[in-house]
Protein backbone atom coordinates (compact mmCIF):
# COMPACT_ATOMS: atom_id res chain seq x y z
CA UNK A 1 14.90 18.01 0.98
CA UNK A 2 16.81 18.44 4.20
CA UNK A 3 19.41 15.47 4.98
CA UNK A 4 17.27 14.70 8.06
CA UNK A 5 13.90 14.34 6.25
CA UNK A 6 16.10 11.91 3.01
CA UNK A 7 16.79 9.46 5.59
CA UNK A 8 13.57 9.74 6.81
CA UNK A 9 11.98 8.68 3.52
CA UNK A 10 14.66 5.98 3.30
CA UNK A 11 13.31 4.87 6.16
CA UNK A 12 9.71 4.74 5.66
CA UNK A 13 10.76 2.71 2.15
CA UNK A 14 12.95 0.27 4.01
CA UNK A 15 10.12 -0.19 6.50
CA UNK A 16 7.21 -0.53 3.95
CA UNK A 17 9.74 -3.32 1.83
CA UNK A 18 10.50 -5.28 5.21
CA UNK A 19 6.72 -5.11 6.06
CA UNK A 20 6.45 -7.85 2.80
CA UNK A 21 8.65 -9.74 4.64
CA UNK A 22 7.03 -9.35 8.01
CA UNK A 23 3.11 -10.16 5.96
CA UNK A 24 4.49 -13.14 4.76
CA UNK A 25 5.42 -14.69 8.00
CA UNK A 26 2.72 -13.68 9.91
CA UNK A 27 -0.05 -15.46 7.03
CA UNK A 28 2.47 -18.82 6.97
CA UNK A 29 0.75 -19.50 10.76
CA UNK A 30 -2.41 -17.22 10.49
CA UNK A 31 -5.67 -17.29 8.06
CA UNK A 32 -4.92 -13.62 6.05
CA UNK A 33 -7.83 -11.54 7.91
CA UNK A 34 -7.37 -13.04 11.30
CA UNK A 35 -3.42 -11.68 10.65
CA UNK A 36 -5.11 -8.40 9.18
CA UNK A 37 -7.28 -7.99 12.23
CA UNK A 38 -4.30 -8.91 14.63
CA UNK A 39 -2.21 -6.15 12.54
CA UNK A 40 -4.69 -2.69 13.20
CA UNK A 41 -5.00 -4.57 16.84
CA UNK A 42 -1.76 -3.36 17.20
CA UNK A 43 -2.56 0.10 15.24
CA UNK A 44 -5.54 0.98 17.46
CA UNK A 45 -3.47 0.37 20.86
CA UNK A 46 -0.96 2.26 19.98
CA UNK A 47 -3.17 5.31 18.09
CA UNK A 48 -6.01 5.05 20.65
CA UNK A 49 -5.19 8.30 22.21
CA UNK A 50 -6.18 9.90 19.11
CA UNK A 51 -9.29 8.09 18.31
CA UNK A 52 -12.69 10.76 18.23
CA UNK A 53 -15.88 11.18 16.78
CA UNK A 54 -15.62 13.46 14.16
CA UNK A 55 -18.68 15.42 13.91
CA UNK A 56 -20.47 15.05 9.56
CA UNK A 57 -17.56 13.01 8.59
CA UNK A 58 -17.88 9.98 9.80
CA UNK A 59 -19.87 8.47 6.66
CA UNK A 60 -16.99 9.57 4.63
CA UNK A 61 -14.81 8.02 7.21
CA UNK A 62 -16.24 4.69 7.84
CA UNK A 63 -16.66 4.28 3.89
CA UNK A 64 -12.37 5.32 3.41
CA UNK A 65 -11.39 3.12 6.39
CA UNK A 66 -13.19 0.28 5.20
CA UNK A 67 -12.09 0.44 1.99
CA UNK A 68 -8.40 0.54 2.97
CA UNK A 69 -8.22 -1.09 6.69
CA UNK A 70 -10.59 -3.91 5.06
CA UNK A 71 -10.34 -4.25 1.50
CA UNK A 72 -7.14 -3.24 0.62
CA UNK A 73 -5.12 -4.68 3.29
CA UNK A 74 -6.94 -8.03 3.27
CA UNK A 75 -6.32 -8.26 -0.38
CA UNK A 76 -2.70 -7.93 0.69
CA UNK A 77 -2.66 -10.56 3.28
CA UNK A 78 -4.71 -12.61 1.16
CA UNK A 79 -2.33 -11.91 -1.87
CA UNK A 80 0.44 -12.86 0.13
CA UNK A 81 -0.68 -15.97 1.52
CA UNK A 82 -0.84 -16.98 -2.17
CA UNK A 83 3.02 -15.51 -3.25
CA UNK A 84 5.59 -17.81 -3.74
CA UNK A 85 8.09 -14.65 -2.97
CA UNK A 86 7.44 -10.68 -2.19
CA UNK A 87 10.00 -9.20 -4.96
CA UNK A 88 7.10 -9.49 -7.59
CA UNK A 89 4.35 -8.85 -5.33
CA UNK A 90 5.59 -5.41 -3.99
CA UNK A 91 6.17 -4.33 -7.54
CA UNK A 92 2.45 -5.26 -8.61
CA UNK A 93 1.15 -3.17 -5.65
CA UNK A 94 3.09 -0.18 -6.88
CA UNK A 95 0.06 -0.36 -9.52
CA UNK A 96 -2.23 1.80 -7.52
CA UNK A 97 -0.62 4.66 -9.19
CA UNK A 98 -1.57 4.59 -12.72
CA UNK A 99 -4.83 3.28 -11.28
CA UNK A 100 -5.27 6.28 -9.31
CA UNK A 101 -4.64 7.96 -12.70
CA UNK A 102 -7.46 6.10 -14.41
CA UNK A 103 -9.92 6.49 -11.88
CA UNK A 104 -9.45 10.48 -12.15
CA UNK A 105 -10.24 9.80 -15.77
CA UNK A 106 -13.61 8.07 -15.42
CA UNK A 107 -14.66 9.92 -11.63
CA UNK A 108 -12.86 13.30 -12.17
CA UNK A 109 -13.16 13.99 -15.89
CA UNK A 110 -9.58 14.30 -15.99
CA UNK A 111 -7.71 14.21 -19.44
CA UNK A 112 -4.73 12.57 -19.61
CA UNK A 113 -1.68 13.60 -22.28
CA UNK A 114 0.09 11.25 -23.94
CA UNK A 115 2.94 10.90 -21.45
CA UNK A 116 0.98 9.97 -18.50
CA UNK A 117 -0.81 7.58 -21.14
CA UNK A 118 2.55 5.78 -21.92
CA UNK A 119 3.14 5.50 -18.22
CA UNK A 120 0.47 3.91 -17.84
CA UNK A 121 0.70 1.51 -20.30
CA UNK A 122 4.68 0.69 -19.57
CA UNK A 123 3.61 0.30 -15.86
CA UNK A 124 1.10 -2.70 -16.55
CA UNK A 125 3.44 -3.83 -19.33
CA UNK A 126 5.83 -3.84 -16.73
CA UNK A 127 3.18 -6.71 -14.92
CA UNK A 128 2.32 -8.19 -18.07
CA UNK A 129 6.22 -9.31 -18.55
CA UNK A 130 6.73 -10.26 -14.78
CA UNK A 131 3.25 -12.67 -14.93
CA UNK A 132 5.47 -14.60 -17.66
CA UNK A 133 8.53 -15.26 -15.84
CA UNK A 134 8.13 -18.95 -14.96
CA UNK A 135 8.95 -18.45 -11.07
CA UNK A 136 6.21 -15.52 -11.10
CA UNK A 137 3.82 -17.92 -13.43
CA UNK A 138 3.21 -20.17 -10.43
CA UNK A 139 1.46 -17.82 -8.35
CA UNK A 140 -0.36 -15.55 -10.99
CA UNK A 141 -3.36 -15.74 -9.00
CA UNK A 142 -1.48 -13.37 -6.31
CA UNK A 143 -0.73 -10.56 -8.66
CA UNK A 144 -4.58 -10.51 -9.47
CA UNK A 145 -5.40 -10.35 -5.94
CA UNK A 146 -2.90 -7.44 -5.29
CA UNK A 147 -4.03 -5.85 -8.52
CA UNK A 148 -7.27 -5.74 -7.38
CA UNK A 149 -5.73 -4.27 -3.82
CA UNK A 150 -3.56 -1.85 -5.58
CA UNK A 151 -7.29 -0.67 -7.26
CA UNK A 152 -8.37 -0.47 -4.22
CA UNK A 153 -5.71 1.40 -2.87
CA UNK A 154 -6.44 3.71 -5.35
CA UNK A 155 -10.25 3.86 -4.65
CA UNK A 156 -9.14 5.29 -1.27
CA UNK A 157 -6.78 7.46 -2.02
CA UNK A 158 -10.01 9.10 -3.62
CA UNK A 159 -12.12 8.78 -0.64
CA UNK A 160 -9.10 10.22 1.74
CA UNK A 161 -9.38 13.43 -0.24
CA UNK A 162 -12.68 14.43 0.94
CA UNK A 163 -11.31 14.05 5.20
CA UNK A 164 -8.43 16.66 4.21
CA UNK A 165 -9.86 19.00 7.40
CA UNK A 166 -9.25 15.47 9.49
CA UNK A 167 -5.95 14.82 11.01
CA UNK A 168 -4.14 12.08 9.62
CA UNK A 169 -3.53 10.17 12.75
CA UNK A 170 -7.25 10.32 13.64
CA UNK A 171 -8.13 8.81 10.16
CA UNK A 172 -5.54 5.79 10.53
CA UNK A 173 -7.17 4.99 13.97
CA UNK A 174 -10.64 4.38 12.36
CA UNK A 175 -8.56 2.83 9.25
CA UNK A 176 -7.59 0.54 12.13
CA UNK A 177 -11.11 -0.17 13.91
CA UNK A 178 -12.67 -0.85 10.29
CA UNK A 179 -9.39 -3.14 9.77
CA UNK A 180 -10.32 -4.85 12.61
CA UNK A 181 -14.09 -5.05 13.15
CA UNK A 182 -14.43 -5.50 8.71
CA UNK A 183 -11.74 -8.48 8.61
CA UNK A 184 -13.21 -10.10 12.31
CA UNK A 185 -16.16 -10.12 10.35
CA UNK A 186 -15.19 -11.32 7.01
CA UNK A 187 -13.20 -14.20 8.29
CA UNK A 188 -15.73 -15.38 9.82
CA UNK A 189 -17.90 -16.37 7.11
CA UNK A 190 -14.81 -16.82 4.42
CA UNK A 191 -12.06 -18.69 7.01
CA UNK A 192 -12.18 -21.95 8.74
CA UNK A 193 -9.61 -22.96 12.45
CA UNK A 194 -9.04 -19.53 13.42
CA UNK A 195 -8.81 -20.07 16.84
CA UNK A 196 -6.32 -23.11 16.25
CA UNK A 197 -4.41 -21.35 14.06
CA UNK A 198 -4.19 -18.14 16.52
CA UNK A 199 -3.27 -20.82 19.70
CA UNK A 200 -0.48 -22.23 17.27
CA UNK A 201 0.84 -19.52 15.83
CA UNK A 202 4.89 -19.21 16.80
CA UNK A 203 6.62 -16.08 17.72
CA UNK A 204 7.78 -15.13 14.56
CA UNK A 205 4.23 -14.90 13.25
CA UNK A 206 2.95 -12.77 16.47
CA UNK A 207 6.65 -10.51 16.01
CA UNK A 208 5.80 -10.35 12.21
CA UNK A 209 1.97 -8.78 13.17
CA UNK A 210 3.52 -6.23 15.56
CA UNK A 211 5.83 -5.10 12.51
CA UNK A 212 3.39 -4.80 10.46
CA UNK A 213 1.29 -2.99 12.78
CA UNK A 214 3.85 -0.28 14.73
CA UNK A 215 6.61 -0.13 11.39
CA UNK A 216 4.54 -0.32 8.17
CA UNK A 217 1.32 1.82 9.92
CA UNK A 218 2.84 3.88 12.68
CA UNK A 219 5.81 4.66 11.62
CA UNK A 220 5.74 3.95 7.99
CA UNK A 221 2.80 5.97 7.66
CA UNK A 222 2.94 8.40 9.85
CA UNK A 223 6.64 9.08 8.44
CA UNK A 224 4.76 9.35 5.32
CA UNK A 225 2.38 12.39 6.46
CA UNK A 226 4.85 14.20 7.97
CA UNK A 227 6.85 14.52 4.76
CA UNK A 228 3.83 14.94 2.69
CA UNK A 229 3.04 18.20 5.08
CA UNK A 230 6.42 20.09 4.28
CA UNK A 231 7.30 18.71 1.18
CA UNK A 232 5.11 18.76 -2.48
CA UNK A 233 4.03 15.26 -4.15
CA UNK A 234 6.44 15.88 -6.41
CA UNK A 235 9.68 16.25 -4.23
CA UNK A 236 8.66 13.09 -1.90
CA UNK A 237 6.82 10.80 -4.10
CA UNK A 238 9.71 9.55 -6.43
CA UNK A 239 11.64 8.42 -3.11
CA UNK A 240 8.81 6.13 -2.43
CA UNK A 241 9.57 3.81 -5.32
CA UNK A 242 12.57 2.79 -4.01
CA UNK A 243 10.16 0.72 -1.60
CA UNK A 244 10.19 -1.68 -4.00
CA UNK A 245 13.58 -2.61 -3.96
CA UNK A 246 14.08 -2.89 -0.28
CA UNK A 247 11.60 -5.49 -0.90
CA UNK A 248 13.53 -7.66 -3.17
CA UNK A 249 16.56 -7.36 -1.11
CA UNK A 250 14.65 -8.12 1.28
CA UNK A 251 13.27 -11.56 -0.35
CA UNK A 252 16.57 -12.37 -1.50
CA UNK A 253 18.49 -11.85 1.66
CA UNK A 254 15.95 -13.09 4.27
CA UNK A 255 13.54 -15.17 2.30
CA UNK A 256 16.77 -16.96 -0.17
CA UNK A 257 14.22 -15.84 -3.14
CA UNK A 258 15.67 -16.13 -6.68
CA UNK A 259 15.75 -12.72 -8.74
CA UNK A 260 15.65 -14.00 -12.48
CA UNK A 261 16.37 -11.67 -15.27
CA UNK A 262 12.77 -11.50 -16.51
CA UNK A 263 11.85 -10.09 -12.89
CA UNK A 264 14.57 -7.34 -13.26
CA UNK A 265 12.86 -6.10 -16.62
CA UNK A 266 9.35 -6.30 -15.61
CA UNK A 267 10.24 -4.30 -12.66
CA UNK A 268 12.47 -1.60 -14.50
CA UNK A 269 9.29 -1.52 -17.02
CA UNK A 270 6.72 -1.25 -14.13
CA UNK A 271 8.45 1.25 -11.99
CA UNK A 272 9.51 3.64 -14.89
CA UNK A 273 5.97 3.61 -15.58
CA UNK A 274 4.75 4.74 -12.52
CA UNK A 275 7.41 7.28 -12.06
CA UNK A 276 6.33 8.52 -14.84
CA UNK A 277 3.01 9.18 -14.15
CA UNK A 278 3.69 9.83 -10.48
CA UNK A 279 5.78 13.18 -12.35
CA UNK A 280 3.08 14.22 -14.57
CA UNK A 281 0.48 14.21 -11.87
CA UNK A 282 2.51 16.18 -9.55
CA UNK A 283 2.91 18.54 -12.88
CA UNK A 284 -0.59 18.53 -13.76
CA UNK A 285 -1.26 19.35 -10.25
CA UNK A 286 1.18 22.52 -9.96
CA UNK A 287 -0.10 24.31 -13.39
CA UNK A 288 -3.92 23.81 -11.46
CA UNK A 289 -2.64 25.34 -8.40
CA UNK A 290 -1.31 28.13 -9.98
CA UNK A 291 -4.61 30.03 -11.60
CA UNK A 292 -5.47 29.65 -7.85
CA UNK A 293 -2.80 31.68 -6.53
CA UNK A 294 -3.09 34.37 -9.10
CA UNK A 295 -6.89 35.29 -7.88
CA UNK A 296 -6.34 35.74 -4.16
């Protein structure tokens, strides 16, 4: 990668661990899908330009956005409403990689050798010893929820491959109107003193959802595609795990959270894991590819 384009994935990590940060302020004053609908508020003002009806896709479209805008980023409000800190919580969401993995399995037939299969397994291990640290033990029921969002994740990563032929700023403005139409909706009927909460809601909270919104979506995002377009899986994804860790600085610097040692080796364990599978994929993927370019 070019020196420009390895600060620029720094960058989208640092932003993506900071947006942790900026998710856990904004649910301290807001109900989580009131501050997930005030997030892709922010997404769809600022992507609104690029907004369109896209002609056969939008099934496929509405079904992906919803999916991610609602399901998987309310499960990460919701999850973080529940956290006692983010270090533990951004390494559970790097799950949606081996479960990406295991959905190919059951959906795409895939086989899987035995090295992705001990990714796998040292990924959720990697979970399994973090649940157990006592400071992690107290919120438990977080890591399910952003299991289950890191699934979900996962789920639309397999939805996104069908809208391929639709530009990528065109699907994270519907991502946004499902984010907030679905979560307007759903807090309605699963919230209670939205209004008060939105009326009381300091600055910090408001600053926080405008984060969240323009760094994490815009720019984390669309930093994201960009390097995706000249650069293969393989080359760009490893640099994403260091997301992770700008998230735990993050906690401990701004947030005063304590990193015990138990943390430290269920995240080694966990992200090892998913690097490992994140390599074999992008290897599996290559030795597809190249049949392919030996018959045209």
């Amino acid at each position: 990668m070019k020196p420009k384009d390895i600060a620029l994935v720094i960058l989208v990590t640092m932003v993506w661990g900071l947006n942790f940060v900026a998710v856990k302020w904004a649910v301290e004053d807001l109900p989580p899908l009131v501050a997930n609908a005030a997030r892709f508020m922010v997404v769809v003002l600022v992507l609104l330009p690029f907004l369109r009806k896209i002609p056969g896709r939008m099934k496929d479209l509405a079904l992906a956005a919803f999916c991610l805008g609602v399901l998987h980023f309310g499960a990460v409000f919701f999850g973080m409403k529940l956290a006692g800190g983010v270090g533990a919580v951004a390494i559970v969401s790097q799950l949606n990689v081996p479960f990406s993995t295991i959905l190919a399995i059951f959906v795409l037939k895939e086989t899987v050798g035995w090295k992705r299969a001990a990714g796998i397994a040292l990924s959720f291990m990697g979970v399994m010893v973090l649940g157990f640290d006592p400071n992690v033990f107290e919120y438990w029921d977080a890591l399910l929820v952003i299991t289950f969002g890191a699934f979900i994740y996962a789920v639309s990563a397999i939805l996104m491959r069908r809208l391929k032929d639709v530009r990528a700023v065109t699907t994270q403005a519907w991502v946004g109107v499902a984010g907030v139409l679905g979560s307007i909706a759903l807090s309605s009927i699963f919230e209670t003193g939205q209004l008060e909460a939105v009326q009381a809601a300091n600055p910090v909270a408001w600053a926080a959802v405008v984060y969240s919104g323009i760094g994490a979506s815009v720019i984390g995002h669309g930093g994201a595609n960009y390097l995706l377009r000249h650069y293969e899986v393989s080359v760009v994804s490893p640099y994403f795990l260091i997301m992770p860790v700008f998230a735990i600085l993050s906690g401990i610097i701004i947030l005063d959270e304590e990193f015990t040692w138990r943390m430290a080796v269920g995240g080694v364990l966990t992200m090892a894991g998913v690097l490992v599978v994140t390599l074999r994929n992008s290897a599996r993927a290559k030795s597809l590819a190249v049949p392919e370019v030996k018959d045209r």
